[in-house]
Protein backbone atom coordinates (compact mmCIF):
# COMPACT_ATOMS: atom_id res chain seq x y z
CA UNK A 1 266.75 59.93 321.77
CA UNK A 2 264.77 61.50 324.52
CA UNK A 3 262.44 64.57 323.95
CA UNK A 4 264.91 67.71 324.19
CA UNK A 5 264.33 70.17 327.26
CA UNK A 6 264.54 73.43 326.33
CA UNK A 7 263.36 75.17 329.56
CA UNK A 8 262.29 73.21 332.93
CA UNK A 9 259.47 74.56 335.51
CA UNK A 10 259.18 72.91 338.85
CA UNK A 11 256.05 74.59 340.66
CA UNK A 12 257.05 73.42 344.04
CA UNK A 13 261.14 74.43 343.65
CA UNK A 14 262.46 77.70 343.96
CA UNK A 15 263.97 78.89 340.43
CA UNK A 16 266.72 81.43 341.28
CA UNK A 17 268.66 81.13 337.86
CA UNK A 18 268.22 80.32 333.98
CA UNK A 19 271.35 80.14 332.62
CA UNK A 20 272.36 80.28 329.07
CA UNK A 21 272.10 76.19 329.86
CA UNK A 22 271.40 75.36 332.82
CA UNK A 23 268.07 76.07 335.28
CA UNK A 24 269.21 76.32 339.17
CA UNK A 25 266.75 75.54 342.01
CA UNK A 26 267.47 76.56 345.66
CA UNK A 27 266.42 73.81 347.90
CA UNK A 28 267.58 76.03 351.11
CA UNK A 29 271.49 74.95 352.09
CA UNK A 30 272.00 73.08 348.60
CA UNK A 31 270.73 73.34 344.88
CA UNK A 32 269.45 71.69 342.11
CA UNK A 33 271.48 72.42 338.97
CA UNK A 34 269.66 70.84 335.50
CA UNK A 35 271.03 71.25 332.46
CA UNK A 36 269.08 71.83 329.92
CA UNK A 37 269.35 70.81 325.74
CA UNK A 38 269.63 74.99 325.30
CA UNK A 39 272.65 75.87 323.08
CA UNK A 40 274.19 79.56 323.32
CA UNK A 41 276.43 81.10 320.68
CA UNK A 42 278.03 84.33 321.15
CA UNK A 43 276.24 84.99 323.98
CA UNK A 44 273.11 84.29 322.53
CA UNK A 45 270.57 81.57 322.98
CA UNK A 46 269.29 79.47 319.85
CA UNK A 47 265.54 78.76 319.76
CA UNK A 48 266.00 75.31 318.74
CA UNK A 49 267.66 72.60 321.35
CA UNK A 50 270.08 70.14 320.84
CA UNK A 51 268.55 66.90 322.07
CA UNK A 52 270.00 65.12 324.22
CA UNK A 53 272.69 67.77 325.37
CA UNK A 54 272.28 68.27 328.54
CA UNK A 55 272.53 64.64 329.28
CA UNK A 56 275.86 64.66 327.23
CA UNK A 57 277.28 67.56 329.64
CA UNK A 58 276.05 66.04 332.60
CA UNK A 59 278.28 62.81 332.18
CA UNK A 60 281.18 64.67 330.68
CA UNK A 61 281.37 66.71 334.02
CA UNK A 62 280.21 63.91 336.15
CA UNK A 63 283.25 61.78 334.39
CA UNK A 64 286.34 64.97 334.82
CA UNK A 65 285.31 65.78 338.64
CA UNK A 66 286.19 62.11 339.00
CA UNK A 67 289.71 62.31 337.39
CA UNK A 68 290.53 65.61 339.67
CA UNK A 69 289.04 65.27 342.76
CA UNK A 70 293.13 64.72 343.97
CA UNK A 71 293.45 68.13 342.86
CA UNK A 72 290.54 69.85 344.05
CA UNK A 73 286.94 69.09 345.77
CA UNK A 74 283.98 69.51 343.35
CA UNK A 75 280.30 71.03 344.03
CA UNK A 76 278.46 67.49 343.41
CA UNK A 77 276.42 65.75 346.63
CA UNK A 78 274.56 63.07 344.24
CA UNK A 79 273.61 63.31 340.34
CA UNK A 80 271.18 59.85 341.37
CA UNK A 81 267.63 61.47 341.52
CA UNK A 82 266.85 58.60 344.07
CA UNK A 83 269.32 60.54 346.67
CA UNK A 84 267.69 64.09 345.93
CA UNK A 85 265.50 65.59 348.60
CA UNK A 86 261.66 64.43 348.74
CA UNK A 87 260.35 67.85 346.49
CA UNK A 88 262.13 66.80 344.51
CA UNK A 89 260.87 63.72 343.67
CA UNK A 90 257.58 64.43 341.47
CA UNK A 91 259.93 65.74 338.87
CA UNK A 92 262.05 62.42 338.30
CA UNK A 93 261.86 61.73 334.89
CA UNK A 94 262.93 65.35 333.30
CA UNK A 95 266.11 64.89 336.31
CA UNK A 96 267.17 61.66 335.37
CA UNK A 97 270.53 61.59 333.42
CA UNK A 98 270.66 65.88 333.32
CA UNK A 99 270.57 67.27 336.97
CA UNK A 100 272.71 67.71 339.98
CA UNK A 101 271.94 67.71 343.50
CA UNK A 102 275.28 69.95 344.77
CA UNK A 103 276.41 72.35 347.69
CA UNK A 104 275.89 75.90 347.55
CA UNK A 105 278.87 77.99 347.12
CA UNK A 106 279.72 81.41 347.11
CA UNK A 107 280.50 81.53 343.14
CA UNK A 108 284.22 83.69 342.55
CA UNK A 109 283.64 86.94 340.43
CA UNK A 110 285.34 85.86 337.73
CA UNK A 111 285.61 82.85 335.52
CA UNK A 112 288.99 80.75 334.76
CA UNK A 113 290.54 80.36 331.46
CA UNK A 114 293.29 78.65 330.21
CA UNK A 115 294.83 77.87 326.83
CA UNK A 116 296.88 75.36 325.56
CA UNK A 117 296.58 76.26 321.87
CA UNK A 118 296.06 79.37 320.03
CA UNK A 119 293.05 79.64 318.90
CA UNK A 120 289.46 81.79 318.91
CA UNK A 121 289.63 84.82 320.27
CA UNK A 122 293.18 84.24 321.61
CA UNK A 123 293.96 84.15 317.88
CA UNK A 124 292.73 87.32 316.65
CA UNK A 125 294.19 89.04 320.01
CA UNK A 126 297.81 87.39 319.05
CA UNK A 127 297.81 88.81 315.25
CA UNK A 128 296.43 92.04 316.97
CA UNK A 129 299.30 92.58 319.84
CA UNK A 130 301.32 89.85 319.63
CA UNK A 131 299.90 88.63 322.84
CA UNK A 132 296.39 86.69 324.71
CA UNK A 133 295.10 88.99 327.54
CA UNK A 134 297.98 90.67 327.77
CA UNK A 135 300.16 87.90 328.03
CA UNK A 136 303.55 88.47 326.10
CA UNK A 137 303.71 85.06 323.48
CA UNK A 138 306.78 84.00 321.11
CA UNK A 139 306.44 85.89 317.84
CA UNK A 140 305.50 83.83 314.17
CA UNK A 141 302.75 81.99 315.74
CA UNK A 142 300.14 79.87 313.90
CA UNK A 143 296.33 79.52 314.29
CA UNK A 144 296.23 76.32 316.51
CA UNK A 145 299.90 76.17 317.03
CA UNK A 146 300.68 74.05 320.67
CA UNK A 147 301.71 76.71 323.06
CA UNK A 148 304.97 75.89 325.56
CA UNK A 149 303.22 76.41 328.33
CA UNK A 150 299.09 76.80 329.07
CA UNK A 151 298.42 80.32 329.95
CA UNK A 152 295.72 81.62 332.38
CA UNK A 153 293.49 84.34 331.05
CA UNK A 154 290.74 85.45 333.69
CA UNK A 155 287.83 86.89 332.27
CA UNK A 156 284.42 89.26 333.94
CA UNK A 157 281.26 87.03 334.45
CA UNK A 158 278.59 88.54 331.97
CA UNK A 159 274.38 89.18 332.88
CA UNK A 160 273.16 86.86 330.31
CA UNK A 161 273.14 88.71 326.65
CA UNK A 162 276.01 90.20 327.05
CA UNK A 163 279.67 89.42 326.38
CA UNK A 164 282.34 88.36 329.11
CA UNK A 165 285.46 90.44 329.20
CA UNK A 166 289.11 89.20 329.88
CA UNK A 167 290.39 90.85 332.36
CA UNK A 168 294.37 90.43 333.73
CA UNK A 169 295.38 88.70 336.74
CA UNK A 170 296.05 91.30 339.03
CA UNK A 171 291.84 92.75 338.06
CA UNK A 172 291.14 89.26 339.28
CA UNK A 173 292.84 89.42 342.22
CA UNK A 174 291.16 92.83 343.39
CA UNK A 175 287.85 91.38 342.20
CA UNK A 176 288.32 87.76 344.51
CA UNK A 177 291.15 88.30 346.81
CA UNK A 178 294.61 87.62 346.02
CA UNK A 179 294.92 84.66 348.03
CA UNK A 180 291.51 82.80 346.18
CA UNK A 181 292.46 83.87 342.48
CA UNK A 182 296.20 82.30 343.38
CA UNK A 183 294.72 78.99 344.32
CA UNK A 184 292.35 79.48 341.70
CA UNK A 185 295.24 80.39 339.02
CA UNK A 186 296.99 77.08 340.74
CA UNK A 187 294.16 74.76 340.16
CA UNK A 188 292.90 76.20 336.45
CA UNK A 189 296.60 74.68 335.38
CA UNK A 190 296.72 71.72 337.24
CA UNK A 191 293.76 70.65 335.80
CA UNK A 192 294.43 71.51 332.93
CA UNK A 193 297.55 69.43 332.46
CA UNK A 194 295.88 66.53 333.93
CA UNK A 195 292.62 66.56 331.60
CA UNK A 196 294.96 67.02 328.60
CA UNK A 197 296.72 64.14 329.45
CA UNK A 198 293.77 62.30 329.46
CA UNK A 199 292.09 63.22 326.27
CA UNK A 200 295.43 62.88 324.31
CA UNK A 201 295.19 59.09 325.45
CA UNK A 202 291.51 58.81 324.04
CA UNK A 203 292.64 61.40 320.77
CA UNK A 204 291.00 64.11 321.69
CA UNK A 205 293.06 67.87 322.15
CA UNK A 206 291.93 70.35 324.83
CA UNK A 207 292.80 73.27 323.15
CA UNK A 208 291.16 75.67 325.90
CA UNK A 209 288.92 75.45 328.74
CA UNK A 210 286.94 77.46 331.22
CA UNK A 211 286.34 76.68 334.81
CA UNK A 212 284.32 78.50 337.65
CA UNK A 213 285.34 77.72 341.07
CA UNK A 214 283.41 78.64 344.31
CA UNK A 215 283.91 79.21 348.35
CA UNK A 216 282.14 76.49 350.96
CA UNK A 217 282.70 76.46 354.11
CA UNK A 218 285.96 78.24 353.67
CA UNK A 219 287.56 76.17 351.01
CA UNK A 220 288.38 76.73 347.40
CA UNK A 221 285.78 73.97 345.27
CA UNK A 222 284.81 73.48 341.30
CA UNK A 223 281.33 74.26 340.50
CA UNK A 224 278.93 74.60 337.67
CA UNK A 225 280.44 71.96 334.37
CA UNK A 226 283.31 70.50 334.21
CA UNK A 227 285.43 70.28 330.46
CA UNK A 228 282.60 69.78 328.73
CA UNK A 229 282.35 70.63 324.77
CA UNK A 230 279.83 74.03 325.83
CA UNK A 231 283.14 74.93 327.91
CA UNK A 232 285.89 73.44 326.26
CA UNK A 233 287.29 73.42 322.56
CA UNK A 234 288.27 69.98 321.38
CA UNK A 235 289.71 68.85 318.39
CA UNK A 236 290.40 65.60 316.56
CA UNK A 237 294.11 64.07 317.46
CA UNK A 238 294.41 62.65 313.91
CA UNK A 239 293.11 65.35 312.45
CA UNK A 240 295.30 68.11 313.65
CA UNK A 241 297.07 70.78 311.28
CA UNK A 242 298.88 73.85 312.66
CA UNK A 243 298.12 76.93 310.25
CA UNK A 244 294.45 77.21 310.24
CA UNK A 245 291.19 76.62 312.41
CA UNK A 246 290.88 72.88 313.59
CA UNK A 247 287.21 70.38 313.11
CA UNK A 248 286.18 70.42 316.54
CA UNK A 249 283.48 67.98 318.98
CA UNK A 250 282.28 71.33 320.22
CA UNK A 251 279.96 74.06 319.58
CA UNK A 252 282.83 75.52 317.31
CA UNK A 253 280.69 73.83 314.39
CA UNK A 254 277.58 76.44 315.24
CA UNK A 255 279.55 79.17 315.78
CA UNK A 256 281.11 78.28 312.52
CA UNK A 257 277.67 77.65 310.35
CA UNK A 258 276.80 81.54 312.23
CA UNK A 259 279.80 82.99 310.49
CA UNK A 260 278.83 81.89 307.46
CA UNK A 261 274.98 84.28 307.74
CA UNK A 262 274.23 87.63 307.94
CA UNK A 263 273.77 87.87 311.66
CA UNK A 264 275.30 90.40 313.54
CA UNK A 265 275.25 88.04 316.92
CA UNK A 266 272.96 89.63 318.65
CA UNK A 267 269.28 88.13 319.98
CA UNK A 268 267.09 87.40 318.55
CA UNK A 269 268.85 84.35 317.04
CA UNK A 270 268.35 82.96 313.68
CA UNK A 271 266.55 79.80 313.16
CA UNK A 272 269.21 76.95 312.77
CA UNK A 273 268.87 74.30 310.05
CA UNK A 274 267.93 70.61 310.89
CA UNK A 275 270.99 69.50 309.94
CA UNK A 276 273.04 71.27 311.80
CA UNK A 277 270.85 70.90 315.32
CA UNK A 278 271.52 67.07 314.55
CA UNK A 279 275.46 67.21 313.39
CA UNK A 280 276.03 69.69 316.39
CA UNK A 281 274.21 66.86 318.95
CA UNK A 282 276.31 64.24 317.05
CA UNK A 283 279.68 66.02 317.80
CA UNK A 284 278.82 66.44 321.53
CA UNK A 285 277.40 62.18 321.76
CA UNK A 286 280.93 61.88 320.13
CA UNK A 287 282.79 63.63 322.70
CA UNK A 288 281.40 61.79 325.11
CA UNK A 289 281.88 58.38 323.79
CA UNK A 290 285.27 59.21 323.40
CA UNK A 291 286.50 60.39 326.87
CA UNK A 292 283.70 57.92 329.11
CA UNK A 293 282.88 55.06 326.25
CA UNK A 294 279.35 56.09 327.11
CA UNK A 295 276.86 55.65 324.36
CA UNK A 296 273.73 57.66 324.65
């Protein structure tokens, strides 16, 4: 195990974002995207990193842009540090295995969702309205229960420390253009179906995911991660049971050991056990092992 990277500073590169994970340099037409071993839970960043877990979402990402590049092009020029430009160079060693060297889009204003299950927040809307977002869904419903069809549920992109907010289809379209959020709707599914395919074959369930798609040079393109376990949920095949919340290889596992304190999910964050920082990085190194057979 590597020493964890909680925050990156590159004197010489041009820092134009910190993400909840990931640090973004501008290297003039393209940018360097690292991702870092930072952790967010309801919008809120822990102060302890997860080692190793930015290396985990790099190779997730790196690994699904590969199984749908049919479907759509992806941001990604080189993730070898030996192809990155010459400033970039001196910082090597904190790159290798976590960064991206990848083309600079003009990011859509909204993000992507779609579910497959119910579950999370689609949950608590469902016993609410009998519907996700909006969308009308067969009464007597379980937590976790398989739906017929995915569903696509748009949502706003928050400033960091606040909340993103679903929004409908048609508020997406006036927010992107109806033609973009239509091949953006087109491609959330389509991806969808194919990546759960996939996982079912190595026993994992996508029960949701979240995608962010950008414009270059005129064309619709996948940016940012790629089903990883920060934007996913997945759960255990063999371990699935209908009527309740699911054991998960994703961040579910903080969120749940949050639920449990007397934190009203706001910054600043509380401090997070040992055990936990290591059985959350062991459920991400899981993931991975399971969808690529890498072994970090």
């Amino acid at each position: 195990m590597s020493q964890p990277v909680k925050q990156t500073d590159f004197p010489d590169l041009k820092l134009v974002n910190r993400g909840k994970v990931r640090d973004i340099y501008d290297l003039g037409d393209s940018l360097l995207m690292v991702t870092t071993d930072r952790i967010s839970a309801f919008d809120v960043i822990m102060n302890e990193p997860i080692p190793d877990k930015g290396k985990v979402l790099t190779r997730i990402s790196e690994f699904w842009f590969g199984q749908i590049a049919d479907i759509i092009p992806n941001h990604i020029i080189s993730t070898k540090v030996a192809d990155y430009p010459a400033v970039c160079q001196p910082y090597a060693e904190v790159l290798d295995g976590r960064s991206m060297w990848v083309k600079k889009a003009q990011p859509l204003a909204a993000e992507c969702i779609v579910r497959g299950y119910v579950s999370g927040s689609g949950w608590k809307d469902y016993k609410a309205t009998g519907a996700i977002c909006g969308i009308k869904l067969p009464e007597g419903l379980k937590e976790s229960d398989r739906l017929e069809e995915p569903i696509f549920t748009p949502s706003t992109k928050a400033e960091l420390g606040e909340h993103d907010e679903n929004i409908t289809f048609e508020r997406m379209a006036e927010l992107c253009g109806r033609d973009l959020a239509e091949q953006a709707r087109a491609a959330t599914i389509a991806i969808y179906r194919r990546a759960r395919e996939i996982a079912d074959q190595k026993g994992i369930i996508i029960a949701d995911t979240k995608f962010e798609f950008g414009v270059f040079e005129g064309k619709l393109i996948i940016i940012d991660e790629c089903l990883t376990p920060d934007s996913s949920r997945f759960w255990p095949k063999d371990q699935y049971a209908p009527g309740g919340p699911q054991p998960s290889f994703d961040k579910q596992f903080l969120r749940d050991y949050l639920e449990t304190l007397d934190w009203n999910k706001t910054a600043p964050a509380p401090a997070l056990p040992e055990l936990i920082v290591r059985k959350t990085g062991e459920k991400y190194k899981e993931a991975l092992q399971r969808l690529t057979g890498i072994t970090l």
